[in-house]
Structures are given as C-alpha cells and as structure tokens.
PDB file of N, CA and C in Angstrom:
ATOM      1  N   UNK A   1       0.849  -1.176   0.000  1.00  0.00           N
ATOM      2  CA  UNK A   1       0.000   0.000   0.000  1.00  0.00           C
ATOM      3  C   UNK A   1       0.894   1.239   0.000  1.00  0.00           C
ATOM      4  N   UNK A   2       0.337   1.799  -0.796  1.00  0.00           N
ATOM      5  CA  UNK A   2       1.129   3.366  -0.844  1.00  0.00           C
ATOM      6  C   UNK A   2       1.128   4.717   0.154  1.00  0.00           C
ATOM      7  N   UNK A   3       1.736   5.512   0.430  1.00  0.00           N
ATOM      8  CA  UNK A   3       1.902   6.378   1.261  1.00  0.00           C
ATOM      9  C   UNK A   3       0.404   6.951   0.756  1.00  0.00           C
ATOM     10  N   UNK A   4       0.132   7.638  -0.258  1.00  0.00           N
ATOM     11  CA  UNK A   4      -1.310   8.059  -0.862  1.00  0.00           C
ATOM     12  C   UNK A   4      -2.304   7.123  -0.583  1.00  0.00           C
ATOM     13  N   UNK A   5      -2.133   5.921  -0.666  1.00  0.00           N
ATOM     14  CA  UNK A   5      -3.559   5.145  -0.699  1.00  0.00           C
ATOM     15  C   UNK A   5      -3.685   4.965   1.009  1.00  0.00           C
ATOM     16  N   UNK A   6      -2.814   4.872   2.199  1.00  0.00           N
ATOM     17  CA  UNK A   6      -2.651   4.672   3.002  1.00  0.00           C
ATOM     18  C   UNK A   6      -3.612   6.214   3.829  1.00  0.00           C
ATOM     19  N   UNK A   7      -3.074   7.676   3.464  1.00  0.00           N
ATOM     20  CA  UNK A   7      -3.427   9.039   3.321  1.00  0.00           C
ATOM     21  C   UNK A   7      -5.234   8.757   2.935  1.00  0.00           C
ATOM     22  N   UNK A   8      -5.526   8.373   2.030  1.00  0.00           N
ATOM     23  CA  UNK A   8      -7.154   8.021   1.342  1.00  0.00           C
ATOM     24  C   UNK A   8      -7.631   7.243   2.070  1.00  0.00           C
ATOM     25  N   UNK A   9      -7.077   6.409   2.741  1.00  0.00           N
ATOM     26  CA  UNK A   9      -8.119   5.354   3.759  1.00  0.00           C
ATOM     27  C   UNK A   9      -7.995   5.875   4.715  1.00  0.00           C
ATOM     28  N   UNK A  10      -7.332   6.861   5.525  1.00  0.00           N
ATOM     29  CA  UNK A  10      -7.770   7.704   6.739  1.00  0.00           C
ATOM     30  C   UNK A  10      -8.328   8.686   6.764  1.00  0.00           C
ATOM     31  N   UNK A  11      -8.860   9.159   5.379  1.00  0.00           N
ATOM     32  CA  UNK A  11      -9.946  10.567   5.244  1.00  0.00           C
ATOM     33  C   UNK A  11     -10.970  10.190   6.043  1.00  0.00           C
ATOM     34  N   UNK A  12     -11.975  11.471   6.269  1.00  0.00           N
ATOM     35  CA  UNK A  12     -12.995  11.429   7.174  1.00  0.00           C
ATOM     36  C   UNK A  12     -14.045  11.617   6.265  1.00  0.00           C
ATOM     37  N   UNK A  13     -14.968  11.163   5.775  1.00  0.00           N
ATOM     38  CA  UNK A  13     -16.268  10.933   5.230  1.00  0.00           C
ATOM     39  C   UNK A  13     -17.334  11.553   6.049  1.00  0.00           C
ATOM     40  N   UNK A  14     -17.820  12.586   5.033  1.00  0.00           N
ATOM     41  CA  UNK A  14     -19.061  13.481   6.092  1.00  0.00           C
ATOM     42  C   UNK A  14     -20.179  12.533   5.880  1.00  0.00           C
ATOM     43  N   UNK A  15     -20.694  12.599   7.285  1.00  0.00           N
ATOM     44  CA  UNK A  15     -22.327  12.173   7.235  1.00  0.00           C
ATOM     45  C   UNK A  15     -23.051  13.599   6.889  1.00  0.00           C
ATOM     46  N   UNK A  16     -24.281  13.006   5.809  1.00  0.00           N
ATOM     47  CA  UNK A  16     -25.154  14.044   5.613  1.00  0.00           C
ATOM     48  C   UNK A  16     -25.234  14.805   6.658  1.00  0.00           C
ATOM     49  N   UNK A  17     -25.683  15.981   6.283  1.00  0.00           N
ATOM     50  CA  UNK A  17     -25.855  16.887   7.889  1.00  0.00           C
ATOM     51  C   UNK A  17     -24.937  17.668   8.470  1.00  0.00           C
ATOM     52  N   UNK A  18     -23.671  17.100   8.516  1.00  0.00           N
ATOM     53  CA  UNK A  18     -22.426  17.595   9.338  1.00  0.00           C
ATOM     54  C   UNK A  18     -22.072  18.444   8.886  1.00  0.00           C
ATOM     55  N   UNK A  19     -21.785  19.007   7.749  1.00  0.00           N
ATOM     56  CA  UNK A  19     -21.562  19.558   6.840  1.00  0.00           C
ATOM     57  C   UNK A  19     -22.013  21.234   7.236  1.00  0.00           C
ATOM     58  N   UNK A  20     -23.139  21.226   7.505  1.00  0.00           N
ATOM     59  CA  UNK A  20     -24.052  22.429   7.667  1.00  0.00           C
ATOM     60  C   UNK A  20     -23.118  22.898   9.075  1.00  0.00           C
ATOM     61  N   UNK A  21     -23.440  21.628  10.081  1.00  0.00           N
ATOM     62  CA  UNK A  21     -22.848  21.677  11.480  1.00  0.00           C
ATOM     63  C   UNK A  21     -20.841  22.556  11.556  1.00  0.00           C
ATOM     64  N   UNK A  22     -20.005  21.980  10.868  1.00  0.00           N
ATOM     65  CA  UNK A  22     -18.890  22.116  10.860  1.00  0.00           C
ATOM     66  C   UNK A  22     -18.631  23.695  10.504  1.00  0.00           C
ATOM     67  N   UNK A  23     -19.756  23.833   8.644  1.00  0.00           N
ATOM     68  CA  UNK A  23     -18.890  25.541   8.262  1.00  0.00           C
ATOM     69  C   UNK A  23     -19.716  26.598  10.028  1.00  0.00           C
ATOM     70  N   UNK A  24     -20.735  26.244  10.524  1.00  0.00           N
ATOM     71  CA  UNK A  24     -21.177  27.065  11.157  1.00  0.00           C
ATOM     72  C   UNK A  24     -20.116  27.162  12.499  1.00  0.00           C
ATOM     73  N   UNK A  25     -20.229  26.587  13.037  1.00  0.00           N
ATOM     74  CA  UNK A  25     -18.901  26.198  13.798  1.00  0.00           C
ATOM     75  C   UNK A  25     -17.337  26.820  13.641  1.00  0.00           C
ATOM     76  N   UNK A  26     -16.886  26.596  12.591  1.00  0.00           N
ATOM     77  CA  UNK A  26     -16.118  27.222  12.240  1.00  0.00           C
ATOM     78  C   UNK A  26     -16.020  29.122  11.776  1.00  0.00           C
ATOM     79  N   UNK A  27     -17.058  29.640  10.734  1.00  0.00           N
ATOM     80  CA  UNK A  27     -17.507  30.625  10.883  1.00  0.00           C
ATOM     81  C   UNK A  27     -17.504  31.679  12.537  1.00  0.00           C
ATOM     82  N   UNK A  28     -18.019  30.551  13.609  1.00  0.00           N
ATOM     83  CA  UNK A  28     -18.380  31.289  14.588  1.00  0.00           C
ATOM     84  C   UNK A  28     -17.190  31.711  15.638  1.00  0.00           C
ATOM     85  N   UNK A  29     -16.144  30.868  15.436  1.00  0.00           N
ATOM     86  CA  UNK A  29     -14.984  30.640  16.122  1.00  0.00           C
ATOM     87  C   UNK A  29     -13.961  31.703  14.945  1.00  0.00           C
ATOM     88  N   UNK A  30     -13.783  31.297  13.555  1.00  0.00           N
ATOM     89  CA  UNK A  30     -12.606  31.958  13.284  1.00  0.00           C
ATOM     90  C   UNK A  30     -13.221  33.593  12.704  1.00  0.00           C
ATOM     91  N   UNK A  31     -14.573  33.774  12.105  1.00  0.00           N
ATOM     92  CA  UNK A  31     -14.831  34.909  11.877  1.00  0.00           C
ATOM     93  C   UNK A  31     -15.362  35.124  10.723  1.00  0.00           C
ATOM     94  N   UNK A  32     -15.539  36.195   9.862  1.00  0.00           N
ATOM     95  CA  UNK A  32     -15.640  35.633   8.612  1.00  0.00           C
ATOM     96  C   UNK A  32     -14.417  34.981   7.582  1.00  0.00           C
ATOM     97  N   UNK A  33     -14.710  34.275   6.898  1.00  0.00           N
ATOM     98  CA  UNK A  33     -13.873  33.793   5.804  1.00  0.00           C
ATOM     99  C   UNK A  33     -14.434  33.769   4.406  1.00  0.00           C
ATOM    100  N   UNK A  34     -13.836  33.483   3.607  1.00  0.00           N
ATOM    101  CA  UNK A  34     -13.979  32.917   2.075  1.00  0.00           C
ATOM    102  C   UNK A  34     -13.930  31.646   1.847  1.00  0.00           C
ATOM    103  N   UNK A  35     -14.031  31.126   1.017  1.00  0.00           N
ATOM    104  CA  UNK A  35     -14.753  29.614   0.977  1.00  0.00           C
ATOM    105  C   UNK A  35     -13.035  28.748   0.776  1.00  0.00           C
ATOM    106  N   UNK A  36     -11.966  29.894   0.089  1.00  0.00           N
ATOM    107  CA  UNK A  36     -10.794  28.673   0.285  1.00  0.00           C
ATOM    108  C   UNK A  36     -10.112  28.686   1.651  1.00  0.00           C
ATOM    109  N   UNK A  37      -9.986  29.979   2.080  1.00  0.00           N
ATOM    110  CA  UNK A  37      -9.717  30.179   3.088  1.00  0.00           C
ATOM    111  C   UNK A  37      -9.870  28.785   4.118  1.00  0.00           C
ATOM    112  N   UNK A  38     -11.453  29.014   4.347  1.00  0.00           N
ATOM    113  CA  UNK A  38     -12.178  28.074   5.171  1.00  0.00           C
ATOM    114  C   UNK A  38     -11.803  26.925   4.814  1.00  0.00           C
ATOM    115  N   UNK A  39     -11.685  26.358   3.850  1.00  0.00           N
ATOM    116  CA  UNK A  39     -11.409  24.827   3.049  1.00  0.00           C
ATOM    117  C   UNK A  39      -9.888  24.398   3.901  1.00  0.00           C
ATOM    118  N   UNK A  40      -9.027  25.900   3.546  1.00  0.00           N
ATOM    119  CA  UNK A  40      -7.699  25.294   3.802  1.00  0.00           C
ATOM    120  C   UNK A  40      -7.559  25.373   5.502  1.00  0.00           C
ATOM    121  N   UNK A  41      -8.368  25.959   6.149  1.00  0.00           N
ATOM    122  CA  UNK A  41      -8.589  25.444   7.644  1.00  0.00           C
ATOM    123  C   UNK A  41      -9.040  24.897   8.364  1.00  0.00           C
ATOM    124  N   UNK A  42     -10.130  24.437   7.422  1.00  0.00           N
ATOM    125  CA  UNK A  42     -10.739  23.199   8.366  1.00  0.00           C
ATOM    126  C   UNK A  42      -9.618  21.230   7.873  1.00  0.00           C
ATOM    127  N   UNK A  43      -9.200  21.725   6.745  1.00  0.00           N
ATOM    128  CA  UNK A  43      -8.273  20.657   6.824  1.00  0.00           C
ATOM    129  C   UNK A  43      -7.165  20.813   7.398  1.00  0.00           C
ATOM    130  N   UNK A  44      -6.497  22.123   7.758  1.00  0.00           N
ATOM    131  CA  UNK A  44      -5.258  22.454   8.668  1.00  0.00           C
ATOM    132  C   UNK A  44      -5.425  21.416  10.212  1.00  0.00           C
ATOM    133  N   UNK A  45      -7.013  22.267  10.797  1.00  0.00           N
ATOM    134  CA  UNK A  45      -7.691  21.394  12.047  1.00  0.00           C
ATOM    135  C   UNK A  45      -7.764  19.703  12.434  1.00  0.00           C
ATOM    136  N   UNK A  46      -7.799  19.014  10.821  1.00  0.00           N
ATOM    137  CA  UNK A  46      -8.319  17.937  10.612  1.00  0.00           C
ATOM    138  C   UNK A  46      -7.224  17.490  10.627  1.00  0.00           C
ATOM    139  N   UNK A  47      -6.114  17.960  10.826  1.00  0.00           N
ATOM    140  CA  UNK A  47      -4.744  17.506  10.415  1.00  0.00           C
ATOM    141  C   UNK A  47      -4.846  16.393   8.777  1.00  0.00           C
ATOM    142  N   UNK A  48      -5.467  17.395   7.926  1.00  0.00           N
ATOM    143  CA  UNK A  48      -5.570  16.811   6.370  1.00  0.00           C
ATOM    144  C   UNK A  48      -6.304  15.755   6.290  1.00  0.00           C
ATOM    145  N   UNK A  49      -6.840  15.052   7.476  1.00  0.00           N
ATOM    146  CA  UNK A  49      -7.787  13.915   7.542  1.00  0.00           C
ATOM    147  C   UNK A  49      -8.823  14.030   6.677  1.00  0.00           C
ATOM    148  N   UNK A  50      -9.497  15.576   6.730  1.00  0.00           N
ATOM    149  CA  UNK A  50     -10.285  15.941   6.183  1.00  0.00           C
ATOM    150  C   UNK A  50     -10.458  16.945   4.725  1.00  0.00           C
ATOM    151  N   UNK A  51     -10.833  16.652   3.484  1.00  0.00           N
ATOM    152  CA  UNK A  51     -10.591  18.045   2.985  1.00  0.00           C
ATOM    153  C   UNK A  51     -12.003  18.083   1.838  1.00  0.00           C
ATOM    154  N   UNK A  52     -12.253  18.912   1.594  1.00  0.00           N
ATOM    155  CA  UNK A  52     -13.666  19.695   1.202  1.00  0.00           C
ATOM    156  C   UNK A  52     -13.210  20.092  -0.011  1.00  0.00           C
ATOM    157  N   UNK A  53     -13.940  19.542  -0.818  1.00  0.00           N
ATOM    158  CA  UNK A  53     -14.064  20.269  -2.785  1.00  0.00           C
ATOM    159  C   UNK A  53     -14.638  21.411  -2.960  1.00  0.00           C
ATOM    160  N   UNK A  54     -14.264  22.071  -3.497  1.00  0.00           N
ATOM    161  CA  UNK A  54     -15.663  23.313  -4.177  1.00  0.00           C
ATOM    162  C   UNK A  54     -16.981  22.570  -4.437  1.00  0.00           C
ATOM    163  N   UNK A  55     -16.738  21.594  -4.884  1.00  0.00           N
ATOM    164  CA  UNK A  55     -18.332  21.103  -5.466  1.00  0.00           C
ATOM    165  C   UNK A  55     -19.244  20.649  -4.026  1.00  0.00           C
ATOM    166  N   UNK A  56     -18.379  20.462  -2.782  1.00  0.00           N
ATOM    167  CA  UNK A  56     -18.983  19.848  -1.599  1.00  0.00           C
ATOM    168  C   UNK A  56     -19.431  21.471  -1.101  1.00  0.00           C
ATOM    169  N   UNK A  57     -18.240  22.095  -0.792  1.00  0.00           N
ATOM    170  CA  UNK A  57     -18.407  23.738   0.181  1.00  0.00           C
ATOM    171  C   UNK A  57     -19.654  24.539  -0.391  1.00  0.00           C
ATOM    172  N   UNK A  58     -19.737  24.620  -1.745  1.00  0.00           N
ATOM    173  CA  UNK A  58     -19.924  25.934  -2.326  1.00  0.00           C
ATOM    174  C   UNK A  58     -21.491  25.758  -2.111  1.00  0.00           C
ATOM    175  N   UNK A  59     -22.019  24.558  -2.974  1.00  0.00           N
ATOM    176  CA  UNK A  59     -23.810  24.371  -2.138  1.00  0.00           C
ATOM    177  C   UNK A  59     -23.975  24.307  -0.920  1.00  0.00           C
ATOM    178  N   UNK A  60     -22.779  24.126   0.167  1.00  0.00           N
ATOM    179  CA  UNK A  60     -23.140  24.152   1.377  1.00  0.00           C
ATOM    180  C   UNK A  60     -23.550  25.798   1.924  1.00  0.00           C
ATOM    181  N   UNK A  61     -22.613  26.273   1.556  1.00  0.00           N
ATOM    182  CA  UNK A  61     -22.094  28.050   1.261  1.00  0.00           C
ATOM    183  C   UNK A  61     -23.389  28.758   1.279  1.00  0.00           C
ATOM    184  N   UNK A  62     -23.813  28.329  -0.371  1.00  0.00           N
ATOM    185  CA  UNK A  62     -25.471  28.503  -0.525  1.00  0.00           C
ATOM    186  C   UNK A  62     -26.723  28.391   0.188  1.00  0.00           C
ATOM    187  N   UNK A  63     -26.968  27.005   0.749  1.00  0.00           N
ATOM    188  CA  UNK A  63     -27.829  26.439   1.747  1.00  0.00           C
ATOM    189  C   UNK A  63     -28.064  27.227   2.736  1.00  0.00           C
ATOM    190  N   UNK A  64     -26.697  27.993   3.412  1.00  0.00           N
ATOM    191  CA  UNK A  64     -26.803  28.427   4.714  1.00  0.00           C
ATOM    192  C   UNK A  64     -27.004  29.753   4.250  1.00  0.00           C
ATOM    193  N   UNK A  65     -26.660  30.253   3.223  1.00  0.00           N
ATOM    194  CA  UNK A  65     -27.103  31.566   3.183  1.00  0.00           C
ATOM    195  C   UNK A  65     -28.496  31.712   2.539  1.00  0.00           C
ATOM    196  N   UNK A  66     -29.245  30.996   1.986  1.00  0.00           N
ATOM    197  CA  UNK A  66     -30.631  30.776   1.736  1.00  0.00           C
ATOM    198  C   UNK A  66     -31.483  30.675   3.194  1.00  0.00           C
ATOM    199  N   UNK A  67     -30.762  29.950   4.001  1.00  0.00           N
ATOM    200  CA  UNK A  67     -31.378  29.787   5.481  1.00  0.00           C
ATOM    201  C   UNK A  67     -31.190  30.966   6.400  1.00  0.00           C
ATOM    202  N   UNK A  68     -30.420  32.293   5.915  1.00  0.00           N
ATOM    203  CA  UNK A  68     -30.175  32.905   6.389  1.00  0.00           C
ATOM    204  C   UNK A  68     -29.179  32.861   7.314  1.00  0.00           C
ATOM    205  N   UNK A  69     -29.127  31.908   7.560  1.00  0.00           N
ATOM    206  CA  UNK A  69     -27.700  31.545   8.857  1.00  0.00           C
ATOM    207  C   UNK A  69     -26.318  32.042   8.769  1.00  0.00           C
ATOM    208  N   UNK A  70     -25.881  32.308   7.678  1.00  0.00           N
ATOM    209  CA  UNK A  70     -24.788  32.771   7.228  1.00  0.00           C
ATOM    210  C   UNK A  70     -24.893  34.407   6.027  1.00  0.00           C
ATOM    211  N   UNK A  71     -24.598  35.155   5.863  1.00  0.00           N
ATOM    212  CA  UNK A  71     -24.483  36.107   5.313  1.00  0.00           C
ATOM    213  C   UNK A  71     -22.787  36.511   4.684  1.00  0.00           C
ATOM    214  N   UNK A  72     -23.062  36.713   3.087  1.00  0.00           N
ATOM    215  CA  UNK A  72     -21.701  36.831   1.858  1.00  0.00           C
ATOM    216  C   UNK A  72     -22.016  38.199   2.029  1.00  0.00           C
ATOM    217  N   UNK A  73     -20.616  38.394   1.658  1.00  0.00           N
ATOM    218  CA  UNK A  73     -20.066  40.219   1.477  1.00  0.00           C
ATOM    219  C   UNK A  73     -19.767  39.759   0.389  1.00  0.00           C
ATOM    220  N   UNK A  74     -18.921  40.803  -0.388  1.00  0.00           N
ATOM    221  CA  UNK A  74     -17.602  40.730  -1.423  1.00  0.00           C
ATOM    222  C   UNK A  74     -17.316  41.947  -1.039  1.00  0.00           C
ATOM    223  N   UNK A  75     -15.553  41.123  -0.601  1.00  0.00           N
ATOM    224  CA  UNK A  75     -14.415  41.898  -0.001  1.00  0.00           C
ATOM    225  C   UNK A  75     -13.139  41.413  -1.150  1.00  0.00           C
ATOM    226  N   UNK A  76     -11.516  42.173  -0.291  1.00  0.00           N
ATOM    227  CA  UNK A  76     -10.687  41.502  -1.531  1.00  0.00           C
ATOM    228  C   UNK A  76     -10.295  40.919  -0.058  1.00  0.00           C
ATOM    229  N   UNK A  77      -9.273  39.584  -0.621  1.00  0.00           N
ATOM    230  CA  UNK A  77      -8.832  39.051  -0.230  1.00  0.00           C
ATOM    231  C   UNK A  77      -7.261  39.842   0.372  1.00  0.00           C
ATOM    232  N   UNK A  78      -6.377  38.862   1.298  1.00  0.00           N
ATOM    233  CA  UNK A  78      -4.988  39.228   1.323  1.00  0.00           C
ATOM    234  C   UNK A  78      -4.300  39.434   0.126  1.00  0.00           C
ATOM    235  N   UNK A  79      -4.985  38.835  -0.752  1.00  0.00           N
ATOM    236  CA  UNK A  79      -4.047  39.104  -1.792  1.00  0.00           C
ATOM    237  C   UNK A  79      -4.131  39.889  -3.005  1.00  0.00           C
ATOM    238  N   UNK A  80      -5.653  40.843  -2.678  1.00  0.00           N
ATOM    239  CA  UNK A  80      -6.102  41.743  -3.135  1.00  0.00           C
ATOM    240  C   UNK A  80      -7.101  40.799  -4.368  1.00  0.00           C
ATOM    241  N   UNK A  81      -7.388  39.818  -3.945  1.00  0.00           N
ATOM    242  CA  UNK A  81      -8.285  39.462  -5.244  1.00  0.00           C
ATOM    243  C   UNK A  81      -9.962  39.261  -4.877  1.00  0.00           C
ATOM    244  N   UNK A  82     -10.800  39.843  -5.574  1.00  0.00           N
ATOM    245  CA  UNK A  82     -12.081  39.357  -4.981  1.00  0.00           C
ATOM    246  C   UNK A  82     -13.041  38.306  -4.341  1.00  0.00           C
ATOM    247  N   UNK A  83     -13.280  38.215  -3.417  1.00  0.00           N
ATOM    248  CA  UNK A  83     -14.280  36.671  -2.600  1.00  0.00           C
ATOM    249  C   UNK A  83     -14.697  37.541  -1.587  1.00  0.00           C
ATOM    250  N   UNK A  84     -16.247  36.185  -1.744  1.00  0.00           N
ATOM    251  CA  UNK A  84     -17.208  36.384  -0.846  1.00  0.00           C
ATOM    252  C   UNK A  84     -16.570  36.226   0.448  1.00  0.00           C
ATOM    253  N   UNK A  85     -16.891  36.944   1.310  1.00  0.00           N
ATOM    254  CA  UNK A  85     -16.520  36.203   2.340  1.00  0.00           C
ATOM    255  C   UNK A  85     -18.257  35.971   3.149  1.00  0.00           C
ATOM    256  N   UNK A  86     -17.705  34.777   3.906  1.00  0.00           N
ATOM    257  CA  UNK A  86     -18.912  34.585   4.997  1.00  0.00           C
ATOM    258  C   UNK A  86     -19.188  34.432   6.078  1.00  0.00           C
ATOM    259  N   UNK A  87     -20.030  35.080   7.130  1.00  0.00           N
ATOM    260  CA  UNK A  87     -19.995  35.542   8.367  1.00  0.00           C
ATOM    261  C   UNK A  87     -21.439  34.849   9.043  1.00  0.00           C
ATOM    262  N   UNK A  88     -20.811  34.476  10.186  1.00  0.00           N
ATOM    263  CA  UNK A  88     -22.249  33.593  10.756  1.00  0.00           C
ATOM    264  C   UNK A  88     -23.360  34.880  11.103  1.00  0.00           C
ATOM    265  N   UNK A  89     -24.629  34.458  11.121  1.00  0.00           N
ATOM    266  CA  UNK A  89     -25.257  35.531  11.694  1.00  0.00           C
ATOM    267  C   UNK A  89     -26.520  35.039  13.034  1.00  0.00           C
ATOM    268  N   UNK A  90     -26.956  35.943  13.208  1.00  0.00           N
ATOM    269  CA  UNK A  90     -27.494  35.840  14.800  1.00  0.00           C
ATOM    270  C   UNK A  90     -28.362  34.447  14.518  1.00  0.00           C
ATOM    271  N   UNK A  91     -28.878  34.101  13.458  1.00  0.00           N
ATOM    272  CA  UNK A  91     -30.030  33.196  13.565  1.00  0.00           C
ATOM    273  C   UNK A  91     -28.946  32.017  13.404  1.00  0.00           C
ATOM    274  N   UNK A  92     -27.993  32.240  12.790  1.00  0.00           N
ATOM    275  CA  UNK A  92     -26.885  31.035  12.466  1.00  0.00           C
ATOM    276  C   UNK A  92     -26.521  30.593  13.954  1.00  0.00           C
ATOM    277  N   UNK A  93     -26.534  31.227  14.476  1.00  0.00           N
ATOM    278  CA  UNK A  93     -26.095  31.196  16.047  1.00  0.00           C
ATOM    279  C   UNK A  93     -26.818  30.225  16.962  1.00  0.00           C
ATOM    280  N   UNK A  94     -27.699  30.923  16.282  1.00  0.00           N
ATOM    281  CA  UNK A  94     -28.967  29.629  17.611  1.00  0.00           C
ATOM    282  C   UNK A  94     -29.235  28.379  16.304  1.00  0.00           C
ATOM    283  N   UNK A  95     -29.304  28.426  14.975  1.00  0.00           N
ATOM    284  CA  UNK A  95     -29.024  27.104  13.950  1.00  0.00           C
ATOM    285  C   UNK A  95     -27.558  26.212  15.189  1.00  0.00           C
ATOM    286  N   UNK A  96     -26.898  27.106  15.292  1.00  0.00           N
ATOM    287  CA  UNK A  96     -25.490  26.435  15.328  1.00  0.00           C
ATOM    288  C   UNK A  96     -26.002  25.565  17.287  1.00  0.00           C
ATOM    289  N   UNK A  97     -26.611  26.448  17.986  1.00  0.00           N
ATOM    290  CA  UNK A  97     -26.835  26.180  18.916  1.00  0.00           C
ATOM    291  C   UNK A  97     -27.734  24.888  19.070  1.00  0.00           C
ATOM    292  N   UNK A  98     -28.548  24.536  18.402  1.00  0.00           N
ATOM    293  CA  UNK A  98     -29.791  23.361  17.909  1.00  0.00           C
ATOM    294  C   UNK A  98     -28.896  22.278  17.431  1.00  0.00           C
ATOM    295  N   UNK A  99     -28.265  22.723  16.470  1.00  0.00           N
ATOM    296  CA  UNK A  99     -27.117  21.517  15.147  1.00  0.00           C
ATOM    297  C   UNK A  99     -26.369  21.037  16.748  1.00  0.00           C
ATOM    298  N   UNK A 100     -25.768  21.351  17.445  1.00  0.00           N
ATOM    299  CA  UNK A 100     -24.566  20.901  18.592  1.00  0.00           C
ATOM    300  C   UNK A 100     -25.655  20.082  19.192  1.00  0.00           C
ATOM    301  N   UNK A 101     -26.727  20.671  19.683  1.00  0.00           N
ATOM    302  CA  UNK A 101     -27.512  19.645  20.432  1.00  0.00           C
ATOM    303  C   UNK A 101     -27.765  18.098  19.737  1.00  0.00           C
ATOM    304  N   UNK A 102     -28.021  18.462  18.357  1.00  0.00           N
ATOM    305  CA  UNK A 102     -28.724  17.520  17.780  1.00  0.00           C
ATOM    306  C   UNK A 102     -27.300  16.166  17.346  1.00  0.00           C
ATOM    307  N   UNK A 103     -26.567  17.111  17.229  1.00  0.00           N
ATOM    308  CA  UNK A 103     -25.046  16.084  17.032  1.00  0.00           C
ATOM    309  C   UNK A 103     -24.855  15.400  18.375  1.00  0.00           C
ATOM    310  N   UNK A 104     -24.869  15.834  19.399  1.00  0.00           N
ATOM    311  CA  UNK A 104     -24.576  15.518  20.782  1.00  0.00           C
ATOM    312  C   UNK A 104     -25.492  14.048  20.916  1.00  0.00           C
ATOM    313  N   UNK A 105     -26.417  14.471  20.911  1.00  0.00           N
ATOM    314  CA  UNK A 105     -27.175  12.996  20.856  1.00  0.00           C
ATOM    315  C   UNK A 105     -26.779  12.235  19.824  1.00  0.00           C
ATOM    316  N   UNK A 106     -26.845  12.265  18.439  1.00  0.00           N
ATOM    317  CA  UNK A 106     -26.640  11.184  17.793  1.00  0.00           C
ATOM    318  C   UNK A 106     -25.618  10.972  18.070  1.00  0.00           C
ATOM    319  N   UNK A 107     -24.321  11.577  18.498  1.00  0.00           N
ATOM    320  CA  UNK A 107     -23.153  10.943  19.117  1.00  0.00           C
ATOM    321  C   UNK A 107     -23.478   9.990  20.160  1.00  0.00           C
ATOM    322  N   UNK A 108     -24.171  10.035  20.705  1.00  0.00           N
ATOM    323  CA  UNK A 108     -24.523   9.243  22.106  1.00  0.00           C
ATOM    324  C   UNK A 108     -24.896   8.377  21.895  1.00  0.00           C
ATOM    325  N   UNK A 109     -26.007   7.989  20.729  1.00  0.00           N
ATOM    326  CA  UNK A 109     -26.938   6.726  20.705  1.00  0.00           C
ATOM    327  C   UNK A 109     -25.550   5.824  19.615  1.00  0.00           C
ATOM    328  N   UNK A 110     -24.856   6.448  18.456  1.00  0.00           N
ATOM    329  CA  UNK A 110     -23.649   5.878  18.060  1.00  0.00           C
ATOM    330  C   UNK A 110     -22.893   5.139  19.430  1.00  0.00           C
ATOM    331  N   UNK A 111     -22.285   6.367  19.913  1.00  0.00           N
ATOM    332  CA  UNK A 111     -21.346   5.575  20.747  1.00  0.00           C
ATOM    333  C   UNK A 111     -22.050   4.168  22.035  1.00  0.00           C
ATOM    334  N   UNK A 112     -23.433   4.414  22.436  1.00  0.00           N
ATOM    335  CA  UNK A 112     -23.948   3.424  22.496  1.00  0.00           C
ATOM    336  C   UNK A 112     -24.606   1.688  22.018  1.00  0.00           C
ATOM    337  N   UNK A 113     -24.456   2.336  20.946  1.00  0.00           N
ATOM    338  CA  UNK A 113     -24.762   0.873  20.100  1.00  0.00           C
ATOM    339  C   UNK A 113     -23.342   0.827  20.024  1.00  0.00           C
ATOM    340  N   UNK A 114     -22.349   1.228  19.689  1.00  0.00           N
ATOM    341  CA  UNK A 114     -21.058   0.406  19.456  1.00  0.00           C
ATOM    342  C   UNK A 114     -20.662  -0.400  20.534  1.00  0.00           C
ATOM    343  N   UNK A 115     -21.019   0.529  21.673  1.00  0.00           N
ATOM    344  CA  UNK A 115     -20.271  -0.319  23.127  1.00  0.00           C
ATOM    345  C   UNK A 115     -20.993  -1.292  23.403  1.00  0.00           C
ATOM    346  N   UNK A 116     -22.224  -1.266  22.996  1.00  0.00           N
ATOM    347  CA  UNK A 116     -23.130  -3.081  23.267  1.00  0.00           C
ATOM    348  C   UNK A 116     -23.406  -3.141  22.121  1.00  0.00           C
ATOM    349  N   UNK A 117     -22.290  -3.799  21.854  1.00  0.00           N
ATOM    350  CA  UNK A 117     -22.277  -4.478  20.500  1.00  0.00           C
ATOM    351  C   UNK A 117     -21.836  -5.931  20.724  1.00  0.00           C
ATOM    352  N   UNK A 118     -21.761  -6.511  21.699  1.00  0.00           N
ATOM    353  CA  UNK A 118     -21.368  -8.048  21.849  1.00  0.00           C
ATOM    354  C   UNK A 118     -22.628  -8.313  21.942  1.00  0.00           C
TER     355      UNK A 118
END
C-alpha cells in the first residue's frame, strides 16, 4: 500500500448533515472567511484527515445563506483578489446552537450501540 492510498483510507467521510454543522462552527470561532480560506482550515484542524471540494463547500455556502444563517459580502482578499466572504449571523447562532444539540445525541446513541455491541 502506498503512502497516498494509506493518506485516502484515513480521510474522514461526512455524514449528511455535518456539513451544515462544521462551516457554522467554524464561521463562529474563526470569523468571517472565504470559501478557500475556510477549506484550507478546516483541513489544517483535521490535520488533512479531512478536505472539502468546491463542489462539496460551495452548495453548502449557498444552503446556509438561503437559510439565512450565514451572510456573503464581497471583499478583496490578502491578496487583493475578490471573494465572498462569509460571516455567521445571529439566527446562524442559535441554527449552530440546535445543530450541537442535535449532534450531541446522535453521538450518544452511536457511541452506544457500538459499546453493546457483543
């Protein structure tokens, strides 16, 4: 097995759902960002375990700003080039506050069926 294929079998596979849970989360902690920005820090976090396509982020991006939860500017970047950036907003807040609850449990009933699993 290869150093790469070895790298590919320890990625982290989102469950539906999480997705919504993680950019809000993140948003709320680092501030606003832009969508590579964000990409290249939530895999920094993941220690690369994890990493996010445009084609995964960008409808997520959307979703939450249709839900209102999140709100796009257009700013320039550090490097003077144009992106949205995106900023959690008050209703994202209590979304984000509900999503933790709702993860919390399904963590629980997971980690329960695994442990009685004999």
């Amino acid at each position: 097995m290869t150093s790469k294929d070895r790298r590919e079998s320890h990625r982290v596979e989102l469950l539906q759902g999480t997705l919504d849970l993680i950019v809000l989360r993140a948003l709320s902690t680092m501030g606003p960002q832009h969508a590579y920005a964000l990409t290249e820090r939530l895999a920094q976090v993941a220690d690369h375990s994890f990493t996010l396509n445009q084609g995964t982020l960008y409808p997520a991006l959307v979703r939450l700003e249709q839900k209102g939860w999140i709100k796009g500017t257009w700013d320039k970047t550090e490097s003077n080039r144009d992106a949205k950036f995106y900023a959690i907003t008050k209703s994202g807040l209590r979304a984000l506050e509900q999503q933790t609850a709702r993860w919390r449990r399904l963590a629980g009933l997971v980690d329960k069926l695994l442990l009685n699993e004999s």
